[in-house]
PDB file of N, CA and C in Angstrom:
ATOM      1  N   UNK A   1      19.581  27.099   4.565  1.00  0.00           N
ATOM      2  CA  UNK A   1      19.095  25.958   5.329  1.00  0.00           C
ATOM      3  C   UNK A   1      17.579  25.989   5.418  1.00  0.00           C
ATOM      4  N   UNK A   2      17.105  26.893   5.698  1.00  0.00           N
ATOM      5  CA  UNK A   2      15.561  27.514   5.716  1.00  0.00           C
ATOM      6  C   UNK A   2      15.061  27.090   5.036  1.00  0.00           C
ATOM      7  N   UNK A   3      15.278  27.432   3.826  1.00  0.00           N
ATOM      8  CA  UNK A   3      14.779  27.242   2.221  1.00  0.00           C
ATOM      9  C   UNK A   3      14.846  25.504   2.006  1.00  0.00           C
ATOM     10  N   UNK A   4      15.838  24.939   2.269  1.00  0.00           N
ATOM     11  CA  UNK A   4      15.959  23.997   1.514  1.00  0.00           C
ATOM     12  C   UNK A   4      14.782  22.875   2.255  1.00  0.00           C
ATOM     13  N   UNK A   5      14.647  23.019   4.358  1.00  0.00           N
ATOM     14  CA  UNK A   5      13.633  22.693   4.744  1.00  0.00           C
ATOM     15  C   UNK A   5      12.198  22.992   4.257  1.00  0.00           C
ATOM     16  N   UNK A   6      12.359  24.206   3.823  1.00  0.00           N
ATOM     17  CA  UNK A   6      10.910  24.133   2.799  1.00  0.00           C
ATOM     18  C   UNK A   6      10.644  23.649   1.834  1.00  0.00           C
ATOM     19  N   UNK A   7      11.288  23.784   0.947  1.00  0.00           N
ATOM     20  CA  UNK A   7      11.235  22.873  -0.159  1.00  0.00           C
ATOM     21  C   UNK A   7      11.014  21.050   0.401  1.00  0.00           C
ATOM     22  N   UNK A   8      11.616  20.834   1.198  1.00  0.00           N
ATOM     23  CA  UNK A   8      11.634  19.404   1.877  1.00  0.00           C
ATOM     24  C   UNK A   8      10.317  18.764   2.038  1.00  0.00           C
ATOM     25  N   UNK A   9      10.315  19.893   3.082  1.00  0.00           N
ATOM     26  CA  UNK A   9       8.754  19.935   3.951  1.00  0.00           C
ATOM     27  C   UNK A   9       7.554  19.818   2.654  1.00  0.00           C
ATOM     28  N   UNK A  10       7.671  20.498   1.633  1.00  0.00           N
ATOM     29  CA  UNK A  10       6.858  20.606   0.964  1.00  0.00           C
ATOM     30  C   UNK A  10       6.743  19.499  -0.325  1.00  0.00           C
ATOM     31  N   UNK A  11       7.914  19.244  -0.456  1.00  0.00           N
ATOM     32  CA  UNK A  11       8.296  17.605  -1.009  1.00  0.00           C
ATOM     33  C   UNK A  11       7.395  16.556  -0.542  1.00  0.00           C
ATOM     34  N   UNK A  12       7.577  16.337   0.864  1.00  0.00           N
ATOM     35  CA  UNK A  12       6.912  15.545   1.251  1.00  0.00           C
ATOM     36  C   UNK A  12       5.468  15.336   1.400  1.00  0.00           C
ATOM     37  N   UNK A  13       4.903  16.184   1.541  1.00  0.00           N
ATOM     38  CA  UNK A  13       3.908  17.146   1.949  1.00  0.00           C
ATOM     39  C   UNK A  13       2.695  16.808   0.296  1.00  0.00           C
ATOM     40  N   UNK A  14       3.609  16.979  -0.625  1.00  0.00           N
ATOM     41  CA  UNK A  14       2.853  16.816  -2.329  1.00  0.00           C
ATOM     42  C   UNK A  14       3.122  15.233  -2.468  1.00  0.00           C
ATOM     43  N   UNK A  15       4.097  14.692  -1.823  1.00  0.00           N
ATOM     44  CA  UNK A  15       4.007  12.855  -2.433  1.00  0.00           C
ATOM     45  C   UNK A  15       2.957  12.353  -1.230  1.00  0.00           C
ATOM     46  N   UNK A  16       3.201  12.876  -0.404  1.00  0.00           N
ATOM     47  CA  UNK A  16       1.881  12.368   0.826  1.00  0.00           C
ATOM     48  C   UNK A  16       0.301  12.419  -0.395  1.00  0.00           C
ATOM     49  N   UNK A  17      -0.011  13.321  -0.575  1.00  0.00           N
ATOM     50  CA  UNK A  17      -1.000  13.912  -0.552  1.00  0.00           C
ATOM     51  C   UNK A  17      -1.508  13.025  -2.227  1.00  0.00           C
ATOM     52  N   UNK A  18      -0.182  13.046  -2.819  1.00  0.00           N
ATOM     53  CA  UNK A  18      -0.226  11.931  -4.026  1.00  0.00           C
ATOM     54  C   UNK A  18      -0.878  10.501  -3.870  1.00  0.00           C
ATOM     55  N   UNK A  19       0.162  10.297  -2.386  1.00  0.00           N
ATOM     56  CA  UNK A  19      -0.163   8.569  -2.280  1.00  0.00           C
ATOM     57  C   UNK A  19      -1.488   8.468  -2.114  1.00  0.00           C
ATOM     58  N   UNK A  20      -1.976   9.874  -1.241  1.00  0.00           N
ATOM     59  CA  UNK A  20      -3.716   9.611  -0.537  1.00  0.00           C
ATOM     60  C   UNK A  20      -4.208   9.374  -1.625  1.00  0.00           C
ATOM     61  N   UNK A  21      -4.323  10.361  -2.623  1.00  0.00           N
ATOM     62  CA  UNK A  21      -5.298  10.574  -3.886  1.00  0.00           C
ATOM     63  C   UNK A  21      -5.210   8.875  -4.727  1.00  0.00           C
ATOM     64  N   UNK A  22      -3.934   8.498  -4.650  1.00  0.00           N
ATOM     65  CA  UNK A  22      -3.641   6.933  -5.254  1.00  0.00           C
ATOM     66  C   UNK A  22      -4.504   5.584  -4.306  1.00  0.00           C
ATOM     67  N   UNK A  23      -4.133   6.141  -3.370  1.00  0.00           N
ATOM     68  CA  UNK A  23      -4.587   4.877  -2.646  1.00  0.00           C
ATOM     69  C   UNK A  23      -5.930   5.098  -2.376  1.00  0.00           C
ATOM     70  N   UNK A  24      -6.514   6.205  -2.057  1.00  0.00           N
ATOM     71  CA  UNK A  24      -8.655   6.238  -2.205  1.00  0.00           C
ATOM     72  C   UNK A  24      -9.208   5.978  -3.901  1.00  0.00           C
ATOM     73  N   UNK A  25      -8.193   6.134  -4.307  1.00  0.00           N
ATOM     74  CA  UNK A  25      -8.619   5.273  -5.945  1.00  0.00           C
ATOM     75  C   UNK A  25      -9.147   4.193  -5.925  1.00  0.00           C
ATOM     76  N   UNK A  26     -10.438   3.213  -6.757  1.00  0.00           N
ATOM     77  CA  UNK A  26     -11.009   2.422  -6.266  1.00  0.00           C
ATOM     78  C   UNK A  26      -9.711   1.345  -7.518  1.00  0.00           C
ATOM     79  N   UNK A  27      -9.557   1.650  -7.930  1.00  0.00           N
ATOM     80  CA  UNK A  27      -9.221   0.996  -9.266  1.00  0.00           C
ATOM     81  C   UNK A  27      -7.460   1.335  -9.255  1.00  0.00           C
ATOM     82  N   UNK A  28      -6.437   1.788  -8.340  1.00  0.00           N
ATOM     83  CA  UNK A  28      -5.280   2.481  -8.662  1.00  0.00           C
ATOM     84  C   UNK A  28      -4.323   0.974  -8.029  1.00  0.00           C
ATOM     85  N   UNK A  29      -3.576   0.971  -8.128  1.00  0.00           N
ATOM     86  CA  UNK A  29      -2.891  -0.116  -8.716  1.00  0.00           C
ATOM     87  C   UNK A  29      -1.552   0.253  -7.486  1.00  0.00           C
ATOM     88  N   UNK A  30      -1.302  -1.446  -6.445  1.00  0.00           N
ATOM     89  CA  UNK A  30      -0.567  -0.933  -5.722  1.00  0.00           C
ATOM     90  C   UNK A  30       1.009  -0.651  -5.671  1.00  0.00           C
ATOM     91  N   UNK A  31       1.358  -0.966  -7.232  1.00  0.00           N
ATOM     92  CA  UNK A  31       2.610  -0.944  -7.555  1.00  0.00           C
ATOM     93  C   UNK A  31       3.251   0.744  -7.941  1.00  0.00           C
ATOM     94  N   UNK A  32       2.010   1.378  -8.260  1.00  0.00           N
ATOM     95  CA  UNK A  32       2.018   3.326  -7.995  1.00  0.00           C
ATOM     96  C   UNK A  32       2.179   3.133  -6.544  1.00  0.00           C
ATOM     97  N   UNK A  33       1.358   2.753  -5.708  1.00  0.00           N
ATOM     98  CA  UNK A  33       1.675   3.012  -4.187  1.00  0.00           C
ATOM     99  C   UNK A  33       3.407   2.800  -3.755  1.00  0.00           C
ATOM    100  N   UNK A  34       3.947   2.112  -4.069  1.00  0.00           N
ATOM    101  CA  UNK A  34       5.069   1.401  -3.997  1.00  0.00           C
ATOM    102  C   UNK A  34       6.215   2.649  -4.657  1.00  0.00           C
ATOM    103  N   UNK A  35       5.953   2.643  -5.348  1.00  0.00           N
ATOM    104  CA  UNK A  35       7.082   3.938  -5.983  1.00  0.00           C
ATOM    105  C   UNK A  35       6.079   5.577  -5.209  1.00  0.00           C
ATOM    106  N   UNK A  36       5.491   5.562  -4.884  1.00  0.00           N
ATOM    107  CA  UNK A  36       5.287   6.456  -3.836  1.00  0.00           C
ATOM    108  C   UNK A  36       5.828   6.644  -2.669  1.00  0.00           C
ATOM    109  N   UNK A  37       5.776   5.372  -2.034  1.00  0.00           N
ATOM    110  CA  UNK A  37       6.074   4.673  -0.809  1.00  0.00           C
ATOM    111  C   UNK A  37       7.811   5.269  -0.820  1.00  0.00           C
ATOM    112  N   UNK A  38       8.505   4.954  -2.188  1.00  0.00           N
ATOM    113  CA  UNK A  38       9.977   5.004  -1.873  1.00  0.00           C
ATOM    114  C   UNK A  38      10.301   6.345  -1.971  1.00  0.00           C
ATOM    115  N   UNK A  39       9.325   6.829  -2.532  1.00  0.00           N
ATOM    116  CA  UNK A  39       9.926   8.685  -2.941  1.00  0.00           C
ATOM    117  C   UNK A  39       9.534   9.292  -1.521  1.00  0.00           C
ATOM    118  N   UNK A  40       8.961   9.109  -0.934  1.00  0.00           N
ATOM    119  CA  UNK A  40       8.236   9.677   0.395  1.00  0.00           C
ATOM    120  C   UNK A  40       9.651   9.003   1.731  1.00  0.00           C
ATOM    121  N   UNK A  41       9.816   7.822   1.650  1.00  0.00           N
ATOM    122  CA  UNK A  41      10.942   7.328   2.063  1.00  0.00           C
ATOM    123  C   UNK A  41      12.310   7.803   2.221  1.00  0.00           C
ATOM    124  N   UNK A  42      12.689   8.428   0.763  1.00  0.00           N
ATOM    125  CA  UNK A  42      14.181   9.245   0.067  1.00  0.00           C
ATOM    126  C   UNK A  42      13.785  10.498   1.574  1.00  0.00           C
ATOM    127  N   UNK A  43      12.491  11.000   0.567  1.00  0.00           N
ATOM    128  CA  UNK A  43      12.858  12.674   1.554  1.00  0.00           C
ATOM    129  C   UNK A  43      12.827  12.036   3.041  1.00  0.00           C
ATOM    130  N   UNK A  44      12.004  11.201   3.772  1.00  0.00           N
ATOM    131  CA  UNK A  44      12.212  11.611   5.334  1.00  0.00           C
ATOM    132  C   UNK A  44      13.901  10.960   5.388  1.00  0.00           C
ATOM    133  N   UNK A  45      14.602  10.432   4.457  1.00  0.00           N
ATOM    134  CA  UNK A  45      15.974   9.711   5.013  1.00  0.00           C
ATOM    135  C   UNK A  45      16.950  11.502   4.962  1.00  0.00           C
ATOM    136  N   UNK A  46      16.033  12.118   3.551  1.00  0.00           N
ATOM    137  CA  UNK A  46      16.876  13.406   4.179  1.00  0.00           C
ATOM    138  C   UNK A  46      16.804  14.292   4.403  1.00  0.00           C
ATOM    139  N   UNK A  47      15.414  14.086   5.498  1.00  0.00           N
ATOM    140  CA  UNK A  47      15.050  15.049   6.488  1.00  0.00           C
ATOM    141  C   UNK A  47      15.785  14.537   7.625  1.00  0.00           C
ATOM    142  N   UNK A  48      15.837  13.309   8.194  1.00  0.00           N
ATOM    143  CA  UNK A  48      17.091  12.797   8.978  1.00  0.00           C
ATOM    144  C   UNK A  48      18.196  12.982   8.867  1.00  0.00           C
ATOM    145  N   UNK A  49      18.652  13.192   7.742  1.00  0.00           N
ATOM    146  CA  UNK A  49      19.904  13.668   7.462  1.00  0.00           C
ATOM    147  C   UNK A  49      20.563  15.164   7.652  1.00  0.00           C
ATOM    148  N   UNK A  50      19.294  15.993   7.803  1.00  0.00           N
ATOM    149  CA  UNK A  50      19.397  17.262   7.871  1.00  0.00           C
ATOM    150  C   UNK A  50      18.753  17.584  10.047  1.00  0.00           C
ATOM    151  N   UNK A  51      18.633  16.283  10.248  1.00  0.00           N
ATOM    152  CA  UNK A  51      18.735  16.427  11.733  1.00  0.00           C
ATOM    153  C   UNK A  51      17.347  17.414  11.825  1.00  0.00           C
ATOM    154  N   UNK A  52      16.280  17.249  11.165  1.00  0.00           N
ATOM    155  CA  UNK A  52      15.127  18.166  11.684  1.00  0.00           C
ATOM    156  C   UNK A  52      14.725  18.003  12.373  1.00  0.00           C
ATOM    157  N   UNK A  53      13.756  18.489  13.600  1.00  0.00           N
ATOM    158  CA  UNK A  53      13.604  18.480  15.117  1.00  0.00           C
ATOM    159  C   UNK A  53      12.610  19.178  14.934  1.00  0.00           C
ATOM    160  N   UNK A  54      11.393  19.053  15.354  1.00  0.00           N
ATOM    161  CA  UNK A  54      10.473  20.119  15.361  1.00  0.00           C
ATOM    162  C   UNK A  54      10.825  21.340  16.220  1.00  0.00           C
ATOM    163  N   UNK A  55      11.740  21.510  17.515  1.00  0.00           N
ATOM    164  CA  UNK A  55      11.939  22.840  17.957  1.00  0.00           C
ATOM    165  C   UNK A  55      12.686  23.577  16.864  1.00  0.00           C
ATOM    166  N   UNK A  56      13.200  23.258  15.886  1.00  0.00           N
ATOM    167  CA  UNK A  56      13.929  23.886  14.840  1.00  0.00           C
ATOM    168  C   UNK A  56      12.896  24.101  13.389  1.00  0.00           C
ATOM    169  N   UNK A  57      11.752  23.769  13.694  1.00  0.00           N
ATOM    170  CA  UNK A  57      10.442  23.968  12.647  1.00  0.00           C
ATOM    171  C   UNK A  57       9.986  25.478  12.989  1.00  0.00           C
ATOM    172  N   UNK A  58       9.358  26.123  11.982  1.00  0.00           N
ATOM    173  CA  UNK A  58       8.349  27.636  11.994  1.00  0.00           C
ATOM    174  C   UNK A  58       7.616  26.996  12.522  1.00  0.00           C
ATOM    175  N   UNK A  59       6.126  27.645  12.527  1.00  0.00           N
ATOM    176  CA  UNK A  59       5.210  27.687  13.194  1.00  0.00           C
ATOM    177  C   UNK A  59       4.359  26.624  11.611  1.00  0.00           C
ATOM    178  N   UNK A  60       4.488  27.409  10.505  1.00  0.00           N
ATOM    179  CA  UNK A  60       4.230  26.848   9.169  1.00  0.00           C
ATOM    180  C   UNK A  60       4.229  25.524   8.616  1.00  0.00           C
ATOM    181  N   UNK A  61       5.786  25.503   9.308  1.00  0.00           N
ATOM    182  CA  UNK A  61       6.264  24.074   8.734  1.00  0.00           C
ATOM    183  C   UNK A  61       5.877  22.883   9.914  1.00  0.00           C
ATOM    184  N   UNK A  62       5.606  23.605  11.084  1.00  0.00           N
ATOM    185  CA  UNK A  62       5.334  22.894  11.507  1.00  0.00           C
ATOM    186  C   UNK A  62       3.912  22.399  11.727  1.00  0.00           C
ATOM    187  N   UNK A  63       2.992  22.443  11.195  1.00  0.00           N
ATOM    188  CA  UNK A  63       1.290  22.782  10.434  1.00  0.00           C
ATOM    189  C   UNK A  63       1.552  21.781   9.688  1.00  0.00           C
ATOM    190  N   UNK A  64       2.731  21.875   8.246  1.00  0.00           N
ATOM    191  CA  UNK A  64       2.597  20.814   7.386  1.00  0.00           C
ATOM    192  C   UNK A  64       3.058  19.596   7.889  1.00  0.00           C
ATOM    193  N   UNK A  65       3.936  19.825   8.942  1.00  0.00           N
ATOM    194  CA  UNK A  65       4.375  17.783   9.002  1.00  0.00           C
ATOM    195  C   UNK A  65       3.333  17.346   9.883  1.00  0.00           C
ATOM    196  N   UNK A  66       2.187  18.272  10.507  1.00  0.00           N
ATOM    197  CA  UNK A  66       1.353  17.467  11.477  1.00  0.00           C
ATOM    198  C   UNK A  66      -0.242  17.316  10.420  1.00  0.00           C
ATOM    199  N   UNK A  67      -0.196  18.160   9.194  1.00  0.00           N
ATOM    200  CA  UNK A  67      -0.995  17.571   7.887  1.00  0.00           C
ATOM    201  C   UNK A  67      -0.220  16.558   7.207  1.00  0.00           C
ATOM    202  N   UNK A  68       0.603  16.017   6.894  1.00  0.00           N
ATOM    203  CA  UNK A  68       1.269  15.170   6.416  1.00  0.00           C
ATOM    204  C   UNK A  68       0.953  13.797   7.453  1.00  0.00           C
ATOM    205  N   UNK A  69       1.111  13.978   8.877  1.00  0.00           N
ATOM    206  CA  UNK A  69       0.818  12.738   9.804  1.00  0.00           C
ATOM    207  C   UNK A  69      -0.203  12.324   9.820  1.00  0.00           C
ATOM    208  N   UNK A  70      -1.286  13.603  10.180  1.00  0.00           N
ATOM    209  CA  UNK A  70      -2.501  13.411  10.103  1.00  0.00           C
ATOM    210  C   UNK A  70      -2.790  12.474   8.821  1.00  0.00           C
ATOM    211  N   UNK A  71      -2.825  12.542   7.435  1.00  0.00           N
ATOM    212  CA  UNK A  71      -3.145  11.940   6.095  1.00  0.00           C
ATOM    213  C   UNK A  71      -2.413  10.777   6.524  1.00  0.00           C
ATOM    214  N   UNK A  72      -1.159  10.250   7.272  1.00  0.00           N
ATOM    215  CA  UNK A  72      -0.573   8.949   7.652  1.00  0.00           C
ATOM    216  C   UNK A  72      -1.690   8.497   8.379  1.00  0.00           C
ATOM    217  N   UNK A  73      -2.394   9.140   9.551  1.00  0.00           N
ATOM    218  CA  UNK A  73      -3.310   8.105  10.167  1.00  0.00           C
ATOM    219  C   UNK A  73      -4.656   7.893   9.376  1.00  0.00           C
ATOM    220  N   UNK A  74      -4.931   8.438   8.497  1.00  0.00           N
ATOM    221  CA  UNK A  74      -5.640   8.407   7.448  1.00  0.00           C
ATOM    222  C   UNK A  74      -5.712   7.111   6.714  1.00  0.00           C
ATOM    223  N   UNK A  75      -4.248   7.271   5.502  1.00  0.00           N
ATOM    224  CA  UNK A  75      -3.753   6.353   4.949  1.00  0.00           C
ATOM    225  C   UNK A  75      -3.541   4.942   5.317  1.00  0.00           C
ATOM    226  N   UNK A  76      -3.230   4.828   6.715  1.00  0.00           N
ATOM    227  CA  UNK A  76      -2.637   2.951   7.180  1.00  0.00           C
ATOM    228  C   UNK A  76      -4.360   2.161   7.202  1.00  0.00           C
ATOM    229  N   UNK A  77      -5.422   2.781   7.591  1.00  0.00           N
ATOM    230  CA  UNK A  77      -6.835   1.671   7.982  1.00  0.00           C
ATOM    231  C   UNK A  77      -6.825   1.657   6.290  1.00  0.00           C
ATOM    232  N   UNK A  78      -7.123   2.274   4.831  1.00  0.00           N
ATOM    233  CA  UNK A  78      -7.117   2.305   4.379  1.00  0.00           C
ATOM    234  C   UNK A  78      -5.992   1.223   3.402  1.00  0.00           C
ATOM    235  N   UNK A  79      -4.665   1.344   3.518  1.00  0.00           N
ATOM    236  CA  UNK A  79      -4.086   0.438   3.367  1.00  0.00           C
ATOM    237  C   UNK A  79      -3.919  -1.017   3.467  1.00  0.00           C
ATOM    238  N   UNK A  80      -4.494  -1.284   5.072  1.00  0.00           N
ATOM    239  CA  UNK A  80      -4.726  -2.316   5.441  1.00  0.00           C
ATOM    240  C   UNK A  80      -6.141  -3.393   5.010  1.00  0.00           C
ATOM    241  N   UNK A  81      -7.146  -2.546   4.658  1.00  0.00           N
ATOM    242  CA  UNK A  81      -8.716  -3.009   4.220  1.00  0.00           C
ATOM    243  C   UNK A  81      -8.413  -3.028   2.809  1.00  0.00           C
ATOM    244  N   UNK A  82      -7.324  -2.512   1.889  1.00  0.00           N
ATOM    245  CA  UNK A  82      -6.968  -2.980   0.314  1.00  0.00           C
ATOM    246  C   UNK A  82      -6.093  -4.133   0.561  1.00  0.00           C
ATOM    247  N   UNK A  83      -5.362  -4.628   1.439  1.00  0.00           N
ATOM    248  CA  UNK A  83      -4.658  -5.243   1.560  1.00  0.00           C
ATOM    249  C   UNK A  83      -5.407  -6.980   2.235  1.00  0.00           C
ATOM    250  N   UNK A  84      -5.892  -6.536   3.067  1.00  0.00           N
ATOM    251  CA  UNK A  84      -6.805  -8.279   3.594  1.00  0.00           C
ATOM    252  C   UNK A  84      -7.814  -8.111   2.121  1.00  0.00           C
ATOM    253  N   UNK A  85      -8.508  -7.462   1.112  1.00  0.00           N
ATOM    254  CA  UNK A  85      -8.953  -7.790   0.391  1.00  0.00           C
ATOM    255  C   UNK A  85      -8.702  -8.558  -0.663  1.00  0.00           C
ATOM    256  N   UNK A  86      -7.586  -8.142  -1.092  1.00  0.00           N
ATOM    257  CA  UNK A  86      -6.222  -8.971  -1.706  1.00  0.00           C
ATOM    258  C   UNK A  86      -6.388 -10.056  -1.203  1.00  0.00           C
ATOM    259  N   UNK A  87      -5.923 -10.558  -0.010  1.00  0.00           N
ATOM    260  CA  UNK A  87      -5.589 -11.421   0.556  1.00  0.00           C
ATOM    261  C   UNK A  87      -6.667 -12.743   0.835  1.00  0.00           C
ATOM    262  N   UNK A  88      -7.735 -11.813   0.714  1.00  0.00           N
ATOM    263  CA  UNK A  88      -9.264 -12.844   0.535  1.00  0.00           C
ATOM    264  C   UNK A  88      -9.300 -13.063  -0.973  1.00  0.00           C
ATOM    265  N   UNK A  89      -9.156 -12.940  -1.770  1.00  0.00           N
ATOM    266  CA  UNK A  89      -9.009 -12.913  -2.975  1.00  0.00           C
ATOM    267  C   UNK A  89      -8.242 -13.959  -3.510  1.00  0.00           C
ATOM    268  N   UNK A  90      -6.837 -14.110  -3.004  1.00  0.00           N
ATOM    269  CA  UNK A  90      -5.590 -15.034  -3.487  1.00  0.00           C
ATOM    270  C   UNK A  90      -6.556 -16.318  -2.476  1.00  0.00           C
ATOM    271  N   UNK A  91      -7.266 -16.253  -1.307  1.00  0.00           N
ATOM    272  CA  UNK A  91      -7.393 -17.535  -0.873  1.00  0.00           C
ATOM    273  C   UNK A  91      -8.303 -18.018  -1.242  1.00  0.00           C
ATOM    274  N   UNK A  92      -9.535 -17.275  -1.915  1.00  0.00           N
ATOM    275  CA  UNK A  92     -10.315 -17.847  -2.835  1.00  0.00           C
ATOM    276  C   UNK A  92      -9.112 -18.288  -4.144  1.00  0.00           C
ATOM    277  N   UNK A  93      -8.822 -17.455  -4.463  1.00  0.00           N
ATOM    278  CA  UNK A  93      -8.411 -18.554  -5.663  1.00  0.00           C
ATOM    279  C   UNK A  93      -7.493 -19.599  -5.400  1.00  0.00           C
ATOM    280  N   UNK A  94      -6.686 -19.927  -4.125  1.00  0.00           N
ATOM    281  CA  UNK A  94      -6.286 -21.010  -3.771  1.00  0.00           C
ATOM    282  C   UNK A  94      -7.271 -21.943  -3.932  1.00  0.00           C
ATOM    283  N   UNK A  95      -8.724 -22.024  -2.949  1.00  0.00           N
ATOM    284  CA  UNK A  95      -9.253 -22.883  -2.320  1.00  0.00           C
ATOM    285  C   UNK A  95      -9.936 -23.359  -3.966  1.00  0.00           C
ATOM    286  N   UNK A  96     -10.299 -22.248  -4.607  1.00  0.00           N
ATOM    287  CA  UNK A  96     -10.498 -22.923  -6.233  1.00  0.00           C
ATOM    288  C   UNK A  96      -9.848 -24.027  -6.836  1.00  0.00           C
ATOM    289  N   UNK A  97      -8.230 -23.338  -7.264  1.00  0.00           N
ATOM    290  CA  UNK A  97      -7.690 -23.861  -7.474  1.00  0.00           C
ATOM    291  C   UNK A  97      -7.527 -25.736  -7.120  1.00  0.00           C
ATOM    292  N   UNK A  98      -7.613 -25.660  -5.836  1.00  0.00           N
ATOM    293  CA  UNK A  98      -7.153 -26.727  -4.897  1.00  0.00           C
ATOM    294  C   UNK A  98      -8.809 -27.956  -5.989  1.00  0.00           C
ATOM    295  N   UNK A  99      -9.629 -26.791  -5.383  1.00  0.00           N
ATOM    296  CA  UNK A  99     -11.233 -28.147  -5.737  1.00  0.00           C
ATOM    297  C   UNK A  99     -10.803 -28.191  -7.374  1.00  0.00           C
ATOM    298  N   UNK A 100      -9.999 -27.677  -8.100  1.00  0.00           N
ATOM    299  CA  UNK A 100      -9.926 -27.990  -9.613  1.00  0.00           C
ATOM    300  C   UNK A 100      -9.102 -29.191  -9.729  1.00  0.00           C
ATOM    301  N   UNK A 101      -8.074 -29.107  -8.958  1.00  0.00           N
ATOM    302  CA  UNK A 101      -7.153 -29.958  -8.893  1.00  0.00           C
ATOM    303  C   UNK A 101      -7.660 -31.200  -8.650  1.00  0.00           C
ATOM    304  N   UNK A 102      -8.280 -31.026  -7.442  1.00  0.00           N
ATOM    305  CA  UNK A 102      -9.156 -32.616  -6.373  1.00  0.00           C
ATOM    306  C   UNK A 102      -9.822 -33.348  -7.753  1.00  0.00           C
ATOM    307  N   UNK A 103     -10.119 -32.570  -8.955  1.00  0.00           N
ATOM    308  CA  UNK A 103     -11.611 -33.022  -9.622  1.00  0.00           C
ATOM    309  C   UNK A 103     -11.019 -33.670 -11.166  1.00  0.00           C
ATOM    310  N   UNK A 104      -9.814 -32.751 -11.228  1.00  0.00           N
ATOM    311  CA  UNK A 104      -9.135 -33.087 -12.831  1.00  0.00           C
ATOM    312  C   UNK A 104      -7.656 -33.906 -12.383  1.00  0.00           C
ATOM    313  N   UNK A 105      -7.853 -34.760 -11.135  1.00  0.00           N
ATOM    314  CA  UNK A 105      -6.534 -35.353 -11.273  1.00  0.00           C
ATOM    315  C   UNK A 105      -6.964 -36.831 -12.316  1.00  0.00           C
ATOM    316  N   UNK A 106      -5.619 -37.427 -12.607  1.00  0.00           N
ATOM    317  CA  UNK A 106      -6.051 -38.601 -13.594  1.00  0.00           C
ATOM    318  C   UNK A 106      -6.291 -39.547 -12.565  1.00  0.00           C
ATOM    319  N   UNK A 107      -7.028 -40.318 -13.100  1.00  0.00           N
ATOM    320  CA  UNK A 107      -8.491 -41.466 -12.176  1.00  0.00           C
ATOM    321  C   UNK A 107      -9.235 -42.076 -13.250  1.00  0.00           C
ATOM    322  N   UNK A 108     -10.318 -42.826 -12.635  1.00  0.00           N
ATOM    323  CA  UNK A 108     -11.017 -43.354 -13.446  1.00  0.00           C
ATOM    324  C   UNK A 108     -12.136 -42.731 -14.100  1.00  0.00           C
ATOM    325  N   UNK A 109     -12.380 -42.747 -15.810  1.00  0.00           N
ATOM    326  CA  UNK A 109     -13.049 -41.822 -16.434  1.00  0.00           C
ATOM    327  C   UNK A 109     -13.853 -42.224 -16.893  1.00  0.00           C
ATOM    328  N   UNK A 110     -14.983 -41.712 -17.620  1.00  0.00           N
ATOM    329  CA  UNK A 110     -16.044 -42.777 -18.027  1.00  0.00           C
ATOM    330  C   UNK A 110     -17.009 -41.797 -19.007  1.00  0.00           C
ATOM    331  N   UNK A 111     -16.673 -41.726 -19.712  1.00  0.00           N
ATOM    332  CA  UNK A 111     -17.507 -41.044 -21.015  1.00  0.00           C
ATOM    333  C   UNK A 111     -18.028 -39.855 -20.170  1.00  0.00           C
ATOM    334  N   UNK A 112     -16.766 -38.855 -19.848  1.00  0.00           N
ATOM    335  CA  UNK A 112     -17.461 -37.540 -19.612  1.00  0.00           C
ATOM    336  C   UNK A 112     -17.796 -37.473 -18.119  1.00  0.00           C
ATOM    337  N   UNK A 113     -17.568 -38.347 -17.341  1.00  0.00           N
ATOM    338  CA  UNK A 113     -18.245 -38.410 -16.151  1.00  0.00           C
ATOM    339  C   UNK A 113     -16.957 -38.521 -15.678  1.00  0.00           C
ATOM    340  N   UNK A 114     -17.037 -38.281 -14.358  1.00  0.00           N
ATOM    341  CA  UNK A 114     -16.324 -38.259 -13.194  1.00  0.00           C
ATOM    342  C   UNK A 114     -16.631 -39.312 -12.081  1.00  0.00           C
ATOM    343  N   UNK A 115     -15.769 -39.573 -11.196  1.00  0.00           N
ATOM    344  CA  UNK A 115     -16.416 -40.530  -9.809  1.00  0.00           C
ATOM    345  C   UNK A 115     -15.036 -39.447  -8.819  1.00  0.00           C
ATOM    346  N   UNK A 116     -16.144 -39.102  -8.042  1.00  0.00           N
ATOM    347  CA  UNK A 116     -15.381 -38.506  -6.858  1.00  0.00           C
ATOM    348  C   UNK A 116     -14.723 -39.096  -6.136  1.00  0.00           C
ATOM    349  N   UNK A 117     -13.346 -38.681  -6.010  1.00  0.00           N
ATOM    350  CA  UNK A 117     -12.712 -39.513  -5.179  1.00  0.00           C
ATOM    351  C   UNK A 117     -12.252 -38.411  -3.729  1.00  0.00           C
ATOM    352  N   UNK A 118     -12.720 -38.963  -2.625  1.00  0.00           N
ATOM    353  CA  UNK A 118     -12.715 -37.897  -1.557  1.00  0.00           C
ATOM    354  C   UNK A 118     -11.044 -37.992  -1.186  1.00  0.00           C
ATOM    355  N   UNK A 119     -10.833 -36.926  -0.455  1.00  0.00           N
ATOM    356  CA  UNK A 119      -8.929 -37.286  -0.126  1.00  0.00           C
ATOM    357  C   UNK A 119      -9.333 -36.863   1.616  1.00  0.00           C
TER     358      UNK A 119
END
């Protein structure tokens, strides 16, 4: 039982430490985050499954799940500032989109020229 919590503990402990190194990547791609996300997911469903409790942790193991949390409060501001960046991103290219649309709908044309039509 010992053993296999270590190995666990330490499972988790190397995909944590994965996702960090992925996600402070300036350039890493959030679909690696995502299959991180689920492997990190598997083990805590069976660390739940194995009913772990920190009064039932070493002194050791219990060091690594509070380095593992710690890198969680790390990881979420980080997550969140890649994520509204994204998100400024798609609404620029909405609001693009939108003025391309306003400018190339069919209307009246005139050798190359345009006449604005406001909406």
């Amino acid at each position: 039982m010992e053993n296999s919590v270590d190995v666990l503990i330490e499972s988790l402990l190397a995909a944590t430490l994965r996702l960090e190194q992925e996600v402070s990547a300036k350039d890493s791609e959030p679909e690696v985050w995502l299959s991180l996300l689920d492997e990190r997911e598997n083990l805590i469903l069976q660390a739940q499954k194995q009913e772990l409790v920190s009064e039932s942790l070493s002194e050791a193991q219990r060091k690594k799940m509070e380095q593992i949390f710690e890198i969680n409060q790390r990881l979420v501001p980080l997550i969140n500032n890649r994520k509204q960046g994204v998100q400024q991103q798609l609404n620029t290219l909405q609001r693009s989109k939108l003025a391309m649309n306003t400018y190339n709908e069919a209307g009246p044309n005139g050798y190359g020229a345009f006449f604005d039509r406001k909406k």
